[in-house]
C-alpha atoms as a PDB file:
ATOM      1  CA  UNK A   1      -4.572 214.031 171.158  1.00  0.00           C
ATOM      2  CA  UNK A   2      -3.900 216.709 168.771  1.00  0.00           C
ATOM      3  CA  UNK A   3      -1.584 219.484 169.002  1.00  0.00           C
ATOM      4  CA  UNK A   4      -1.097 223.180 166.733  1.00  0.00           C
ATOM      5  CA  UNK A   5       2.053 224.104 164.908  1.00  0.00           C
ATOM      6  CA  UNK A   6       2.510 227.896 163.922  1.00  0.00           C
ATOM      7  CA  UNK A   7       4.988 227.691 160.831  1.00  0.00           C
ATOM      8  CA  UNK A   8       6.348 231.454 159.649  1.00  0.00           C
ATOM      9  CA  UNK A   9       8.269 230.742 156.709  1.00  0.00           C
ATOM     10  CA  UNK A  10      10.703 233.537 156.148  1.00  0.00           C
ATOM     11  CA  UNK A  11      12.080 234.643 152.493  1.00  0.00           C
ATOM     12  CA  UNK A  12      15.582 232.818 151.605  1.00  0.00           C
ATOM     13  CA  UNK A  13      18.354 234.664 149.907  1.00  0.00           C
ATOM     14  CA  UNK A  14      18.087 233.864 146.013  1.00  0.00           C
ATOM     15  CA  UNK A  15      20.501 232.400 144.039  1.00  0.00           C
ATOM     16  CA  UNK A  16      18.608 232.885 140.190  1.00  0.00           C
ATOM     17  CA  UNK A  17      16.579 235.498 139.446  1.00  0.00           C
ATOM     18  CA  UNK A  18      13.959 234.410 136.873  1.00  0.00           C
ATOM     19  CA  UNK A  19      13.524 230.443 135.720  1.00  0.00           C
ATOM     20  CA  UNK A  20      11.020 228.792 133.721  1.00  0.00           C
ATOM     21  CA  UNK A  21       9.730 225.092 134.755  1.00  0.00           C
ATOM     22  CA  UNK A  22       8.259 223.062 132.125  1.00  0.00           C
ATOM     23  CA  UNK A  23       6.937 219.880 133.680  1.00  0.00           C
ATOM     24  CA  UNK A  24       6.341 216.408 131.560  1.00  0.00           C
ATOM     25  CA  UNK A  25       5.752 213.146 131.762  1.00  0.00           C
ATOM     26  CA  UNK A  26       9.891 211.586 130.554  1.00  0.00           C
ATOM     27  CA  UNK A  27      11.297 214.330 132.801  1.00  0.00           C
ATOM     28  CA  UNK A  28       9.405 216.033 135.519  1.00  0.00           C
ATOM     29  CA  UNK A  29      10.628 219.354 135.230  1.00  0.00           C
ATOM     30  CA  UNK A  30      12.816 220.591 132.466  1.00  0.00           C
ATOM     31  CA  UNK A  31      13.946 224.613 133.670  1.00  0.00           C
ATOM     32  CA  UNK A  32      15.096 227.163 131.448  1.00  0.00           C
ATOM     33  CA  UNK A  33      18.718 226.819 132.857  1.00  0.00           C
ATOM     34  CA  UNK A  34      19.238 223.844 131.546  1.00  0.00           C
ATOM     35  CA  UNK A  35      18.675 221.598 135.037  1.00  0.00           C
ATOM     36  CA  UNK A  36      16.375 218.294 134.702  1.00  0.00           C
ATOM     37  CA  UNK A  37      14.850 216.440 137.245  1.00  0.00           C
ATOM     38  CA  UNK A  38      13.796 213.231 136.285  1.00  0.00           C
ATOM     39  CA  UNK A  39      10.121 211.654 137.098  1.00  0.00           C
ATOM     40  CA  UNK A  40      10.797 208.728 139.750  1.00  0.00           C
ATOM     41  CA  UNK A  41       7.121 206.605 137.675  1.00  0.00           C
ATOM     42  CA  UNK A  42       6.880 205.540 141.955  1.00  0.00           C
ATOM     43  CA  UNK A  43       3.688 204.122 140.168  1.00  0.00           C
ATOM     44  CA  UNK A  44       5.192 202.382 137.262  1.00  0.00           C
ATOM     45  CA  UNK A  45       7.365 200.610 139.384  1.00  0.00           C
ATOM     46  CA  UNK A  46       4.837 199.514 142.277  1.00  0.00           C
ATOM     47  CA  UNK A  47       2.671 198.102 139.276  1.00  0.00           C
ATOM     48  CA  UNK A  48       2.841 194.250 139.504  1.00  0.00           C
ATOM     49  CA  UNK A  49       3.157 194.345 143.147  1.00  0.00           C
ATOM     50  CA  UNK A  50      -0.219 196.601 143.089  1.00  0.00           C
ATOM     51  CA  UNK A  51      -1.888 193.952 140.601  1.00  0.00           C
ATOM     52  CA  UNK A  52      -0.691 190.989 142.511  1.00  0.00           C
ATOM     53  CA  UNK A  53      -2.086 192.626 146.124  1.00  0.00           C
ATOM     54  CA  UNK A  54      -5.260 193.136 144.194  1.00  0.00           C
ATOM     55  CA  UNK A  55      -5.745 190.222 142.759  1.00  0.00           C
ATOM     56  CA  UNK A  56      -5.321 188.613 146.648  1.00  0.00           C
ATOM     57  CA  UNK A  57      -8.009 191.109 147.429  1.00  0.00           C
ATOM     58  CA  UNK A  58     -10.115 189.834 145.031  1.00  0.00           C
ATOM     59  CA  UNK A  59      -9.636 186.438 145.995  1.00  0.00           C
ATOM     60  CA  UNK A  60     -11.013 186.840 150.199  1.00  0.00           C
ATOM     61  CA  UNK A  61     -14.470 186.269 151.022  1.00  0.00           C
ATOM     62  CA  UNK A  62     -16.450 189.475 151.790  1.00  0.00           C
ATOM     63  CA  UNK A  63     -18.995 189.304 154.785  1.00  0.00           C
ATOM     64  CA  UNK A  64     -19.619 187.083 158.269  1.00  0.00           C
ATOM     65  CA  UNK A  65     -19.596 183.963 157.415  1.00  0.00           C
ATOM     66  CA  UNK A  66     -18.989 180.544 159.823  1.00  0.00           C
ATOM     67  CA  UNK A  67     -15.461 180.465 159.392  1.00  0.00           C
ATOM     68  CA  UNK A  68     -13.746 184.137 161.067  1.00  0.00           C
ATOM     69  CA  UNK A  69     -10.767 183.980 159.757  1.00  0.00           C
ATOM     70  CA  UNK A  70     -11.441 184.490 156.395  1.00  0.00           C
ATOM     71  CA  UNK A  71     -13.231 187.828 157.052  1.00  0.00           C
ATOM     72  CA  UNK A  72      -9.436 188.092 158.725  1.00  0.00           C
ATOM     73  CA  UNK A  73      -7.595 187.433 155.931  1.00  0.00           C
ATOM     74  CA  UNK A  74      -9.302 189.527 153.403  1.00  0.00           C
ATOM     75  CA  UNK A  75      -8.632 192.731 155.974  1.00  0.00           C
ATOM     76  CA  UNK A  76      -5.022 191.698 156.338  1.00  0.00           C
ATOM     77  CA  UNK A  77      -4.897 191.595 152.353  1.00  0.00           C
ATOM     78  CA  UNK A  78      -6.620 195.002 151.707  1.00  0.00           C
ATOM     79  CA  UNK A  79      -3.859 196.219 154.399  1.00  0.00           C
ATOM     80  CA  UNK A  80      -1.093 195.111 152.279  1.00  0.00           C
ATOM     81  CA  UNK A  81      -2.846 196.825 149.384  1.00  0.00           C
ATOM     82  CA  UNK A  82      -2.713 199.948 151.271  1.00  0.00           C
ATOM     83  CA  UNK A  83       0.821 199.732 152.266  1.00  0.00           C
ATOM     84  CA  UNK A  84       1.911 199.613 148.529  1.00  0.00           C
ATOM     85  CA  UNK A  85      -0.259 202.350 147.907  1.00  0.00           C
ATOM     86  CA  UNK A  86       0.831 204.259 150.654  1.00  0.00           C
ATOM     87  CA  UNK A  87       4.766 204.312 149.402  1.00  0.00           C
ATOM     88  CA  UNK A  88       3.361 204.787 145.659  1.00  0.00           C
ATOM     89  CA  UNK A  89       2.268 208.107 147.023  1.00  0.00           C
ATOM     90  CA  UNK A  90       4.699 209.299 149.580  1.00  0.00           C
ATOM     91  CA  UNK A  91       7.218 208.759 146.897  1.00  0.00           C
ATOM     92  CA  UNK A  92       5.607 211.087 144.523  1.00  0.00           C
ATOM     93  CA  UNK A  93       5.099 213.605 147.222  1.00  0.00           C
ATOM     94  CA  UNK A  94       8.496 213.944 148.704  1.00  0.00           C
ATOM     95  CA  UNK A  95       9.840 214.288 144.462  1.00  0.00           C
ATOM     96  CA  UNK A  96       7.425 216.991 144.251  1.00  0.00           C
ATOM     97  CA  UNK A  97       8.633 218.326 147.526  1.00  0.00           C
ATOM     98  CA  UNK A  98      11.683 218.538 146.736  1.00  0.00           C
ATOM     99  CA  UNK A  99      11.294 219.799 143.406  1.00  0.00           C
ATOM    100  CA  UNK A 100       8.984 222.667 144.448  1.00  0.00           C
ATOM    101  CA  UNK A 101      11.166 223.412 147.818  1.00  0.00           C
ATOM    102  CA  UNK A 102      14.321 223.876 145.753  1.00  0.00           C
ATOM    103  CA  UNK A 103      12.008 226.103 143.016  1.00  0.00           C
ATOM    104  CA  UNK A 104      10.880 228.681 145.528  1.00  0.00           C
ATOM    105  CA  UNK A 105      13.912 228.770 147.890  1.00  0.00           C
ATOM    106  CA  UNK A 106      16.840 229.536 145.149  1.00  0.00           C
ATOM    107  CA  UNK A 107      14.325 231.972 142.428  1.00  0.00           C
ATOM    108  CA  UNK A 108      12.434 234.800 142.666  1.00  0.00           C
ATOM    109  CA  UNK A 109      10.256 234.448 140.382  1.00  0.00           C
ATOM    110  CA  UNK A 110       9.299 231.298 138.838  1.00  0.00           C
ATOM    111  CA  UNK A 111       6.937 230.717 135.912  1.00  0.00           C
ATOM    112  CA  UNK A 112       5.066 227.532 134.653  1.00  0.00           C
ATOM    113  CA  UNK A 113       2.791 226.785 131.959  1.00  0.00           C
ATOM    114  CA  UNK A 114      -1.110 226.311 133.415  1.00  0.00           C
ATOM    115  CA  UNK A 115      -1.568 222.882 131.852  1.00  0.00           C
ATOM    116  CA  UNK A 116      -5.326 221.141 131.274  1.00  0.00           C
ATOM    117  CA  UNK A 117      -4.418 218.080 133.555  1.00  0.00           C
ATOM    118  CA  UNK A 118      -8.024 216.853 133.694  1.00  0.00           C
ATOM    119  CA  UNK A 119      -8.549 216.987 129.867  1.00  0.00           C
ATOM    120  CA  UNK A 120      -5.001 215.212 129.303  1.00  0.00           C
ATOM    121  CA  UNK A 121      -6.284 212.243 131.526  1.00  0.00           C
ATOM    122  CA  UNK A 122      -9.357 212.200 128.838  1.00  0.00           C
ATOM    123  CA  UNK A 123      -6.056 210.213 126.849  1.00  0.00           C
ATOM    124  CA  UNK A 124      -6.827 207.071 127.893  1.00  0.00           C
ATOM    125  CA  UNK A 125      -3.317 206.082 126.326  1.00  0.00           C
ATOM    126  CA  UNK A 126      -1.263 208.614 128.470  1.00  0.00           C
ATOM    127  CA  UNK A 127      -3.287 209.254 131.503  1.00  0.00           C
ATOM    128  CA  UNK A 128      -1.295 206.838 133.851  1.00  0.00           C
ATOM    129  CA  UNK A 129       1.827 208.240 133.158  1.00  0.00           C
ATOM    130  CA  UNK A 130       0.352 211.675 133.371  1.00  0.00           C
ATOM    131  CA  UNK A 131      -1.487 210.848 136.591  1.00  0.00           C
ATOM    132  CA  UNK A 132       1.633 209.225 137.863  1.00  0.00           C
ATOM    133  CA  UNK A 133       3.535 212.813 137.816  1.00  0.00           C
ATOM    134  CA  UNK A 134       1.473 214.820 139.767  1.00  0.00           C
ATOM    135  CA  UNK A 135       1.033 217.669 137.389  1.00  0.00           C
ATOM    136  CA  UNK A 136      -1.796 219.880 139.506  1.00  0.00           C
ATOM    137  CA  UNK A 137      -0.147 218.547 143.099  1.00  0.00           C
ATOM    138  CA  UNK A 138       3.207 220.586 141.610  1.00  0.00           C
ATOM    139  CA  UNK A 139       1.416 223.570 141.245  1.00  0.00           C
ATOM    140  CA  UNK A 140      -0.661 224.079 144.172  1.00  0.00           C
ATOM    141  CA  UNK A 141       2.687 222.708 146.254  1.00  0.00           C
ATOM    142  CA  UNK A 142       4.459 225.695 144.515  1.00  0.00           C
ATOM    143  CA  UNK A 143       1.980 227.764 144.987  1.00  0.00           C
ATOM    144  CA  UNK A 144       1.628 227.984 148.424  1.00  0.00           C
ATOM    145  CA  UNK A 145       5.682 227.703 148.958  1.00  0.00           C
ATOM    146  CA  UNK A 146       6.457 231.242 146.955  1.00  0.00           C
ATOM    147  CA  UNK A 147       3.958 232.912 149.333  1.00  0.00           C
ATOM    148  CA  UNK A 148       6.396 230.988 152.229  1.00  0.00           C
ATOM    149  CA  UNK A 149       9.899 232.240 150.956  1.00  0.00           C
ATOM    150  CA  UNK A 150       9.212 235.107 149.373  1.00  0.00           C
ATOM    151  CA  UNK A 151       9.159 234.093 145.656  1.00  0.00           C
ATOM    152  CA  UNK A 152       6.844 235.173 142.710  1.00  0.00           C
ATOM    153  CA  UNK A 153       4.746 232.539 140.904  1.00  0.00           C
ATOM    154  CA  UNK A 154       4.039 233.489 137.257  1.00  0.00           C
ATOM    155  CA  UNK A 155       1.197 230.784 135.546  1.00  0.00           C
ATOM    156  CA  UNK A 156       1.758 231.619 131.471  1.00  0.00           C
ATOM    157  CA  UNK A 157      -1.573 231.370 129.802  1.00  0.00           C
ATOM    158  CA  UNK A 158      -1.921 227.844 128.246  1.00  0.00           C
ATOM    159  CA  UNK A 159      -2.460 229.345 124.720  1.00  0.00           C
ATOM    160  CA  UNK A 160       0.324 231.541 124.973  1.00  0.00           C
ATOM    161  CA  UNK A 161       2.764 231.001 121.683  1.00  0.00           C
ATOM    162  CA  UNK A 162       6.292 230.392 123.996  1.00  0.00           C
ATOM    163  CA  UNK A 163       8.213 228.477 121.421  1.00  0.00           C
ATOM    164  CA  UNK A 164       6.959 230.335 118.906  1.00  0.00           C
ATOM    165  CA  UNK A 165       8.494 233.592 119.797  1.00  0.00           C
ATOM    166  CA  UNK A 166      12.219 234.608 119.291  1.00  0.00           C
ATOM    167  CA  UNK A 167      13.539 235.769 123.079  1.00  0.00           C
ATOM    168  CA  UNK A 168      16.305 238.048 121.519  1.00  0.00           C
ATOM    169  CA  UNK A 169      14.164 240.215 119.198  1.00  0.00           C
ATOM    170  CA  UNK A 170       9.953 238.551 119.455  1.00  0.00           C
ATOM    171  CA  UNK A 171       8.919 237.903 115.893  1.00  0.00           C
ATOM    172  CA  UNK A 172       6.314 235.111 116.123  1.00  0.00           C
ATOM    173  CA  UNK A 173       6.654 232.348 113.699  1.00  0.00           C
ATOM    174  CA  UNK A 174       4.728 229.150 113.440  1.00  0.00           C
ATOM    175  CA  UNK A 175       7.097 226.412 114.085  1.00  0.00           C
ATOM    176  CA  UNK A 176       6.468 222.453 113.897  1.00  0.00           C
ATOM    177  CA  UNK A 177       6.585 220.486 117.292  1.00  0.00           C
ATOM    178  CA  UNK A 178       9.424 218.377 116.393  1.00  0.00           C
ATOM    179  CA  UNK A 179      11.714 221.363 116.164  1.00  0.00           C
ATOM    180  CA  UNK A 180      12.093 223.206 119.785  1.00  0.00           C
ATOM    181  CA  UNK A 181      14.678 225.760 119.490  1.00  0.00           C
ATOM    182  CA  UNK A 182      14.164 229.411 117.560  1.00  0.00           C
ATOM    183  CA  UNK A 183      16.488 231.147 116.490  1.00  0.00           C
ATOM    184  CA  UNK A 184      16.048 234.812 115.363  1.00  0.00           C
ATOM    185  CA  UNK A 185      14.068 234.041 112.421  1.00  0.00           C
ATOM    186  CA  UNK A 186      15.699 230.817 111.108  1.00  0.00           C
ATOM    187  CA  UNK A 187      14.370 227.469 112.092  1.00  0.00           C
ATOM    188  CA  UNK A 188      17.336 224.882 113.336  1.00  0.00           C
END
């Protein structure tokens, strides 16, 4: 049985005009009006459960053999797996659903950095905590929600020099990562 929803979104009523989401792996999103959302690691968390389910996997005997209910038990195991799996993700989504739904409801325009996510998970150190946010699922679920309420999604070019430029009067300096705030031509 299967059944067709028409959803019309319509535009909300805006409380901020213009915000700026930068999206990490400590926080989630850090935006330009000083608001952080933290990043719930749903993967982190689930880890030892996830190794110990997969080591029972591992354990079962694959195939028909004389005895049934082994073939039983290894399907009953690989369910469990799944279940764990299952909340890893639907944790992560409703986060990001959140996130994004509160994004292109309260601001008309919105703008986030276009980030390399599949050459950051080349980091073999960092690409389970980066895979563990989500980064491309944020923007395609943002995306498609400022065409639903009305919003404008700006993507800043990734080699675009943002902390190097002043906001009050834009002279470009070069500026050391450690230090993240500009200030008219003096370094803090």
């Amino acid at each position: 049985m299967s059944f067709k929803y028409d959803f019309e979104a319509y535009p909300t009523e805006k409380v901020g005009e213009t915000i700026g989401v930068d999206i990490g792996i400590n926080t989630l999103a850090t935006c330009s009006d000083g608001s952080k959302f933290a990043n719930v690691k749903a993967y982190r968390q689930a880890k030892k459960q996830l190794v110990r389910h997969q080591r029972a996997v591992s354990k079962k005997v694959i195939g028909f053999l004389r005895n049934a209910t082994q073939t039983k038990n290894r399907r009953k195991a690989v369910k469990k797996l799944a279940k764990v799996h299952k909340k890893v993700a639907d944790i992560r989504a409703d986060a990001l659903h959140k996130l994004t739904s509160w994004l292109a409801k309260n601001h008309s325009t919105i703008v986030i950095e276009d980030l390399n996510v599949s050459g950051m998970l080349k980091n073999h150190k960092l690409a389970s905590a980066i895979a563990d946010c989500g980064f491309y699922e944020f923007k395609r679920q943002l995306t498609y929600k400022c065409e639903w309420y009305g919003s404008k999604l700006v993507i800043a070019d990734r080699f675009y020099p943002s902390s190097q430029i002043c906001s009050n009067c834009g002279h470009q300096q070069k500026m050391p990562l450690h230090l993240r705030t500009y200030v008219s031509g003096a370094l803090r």
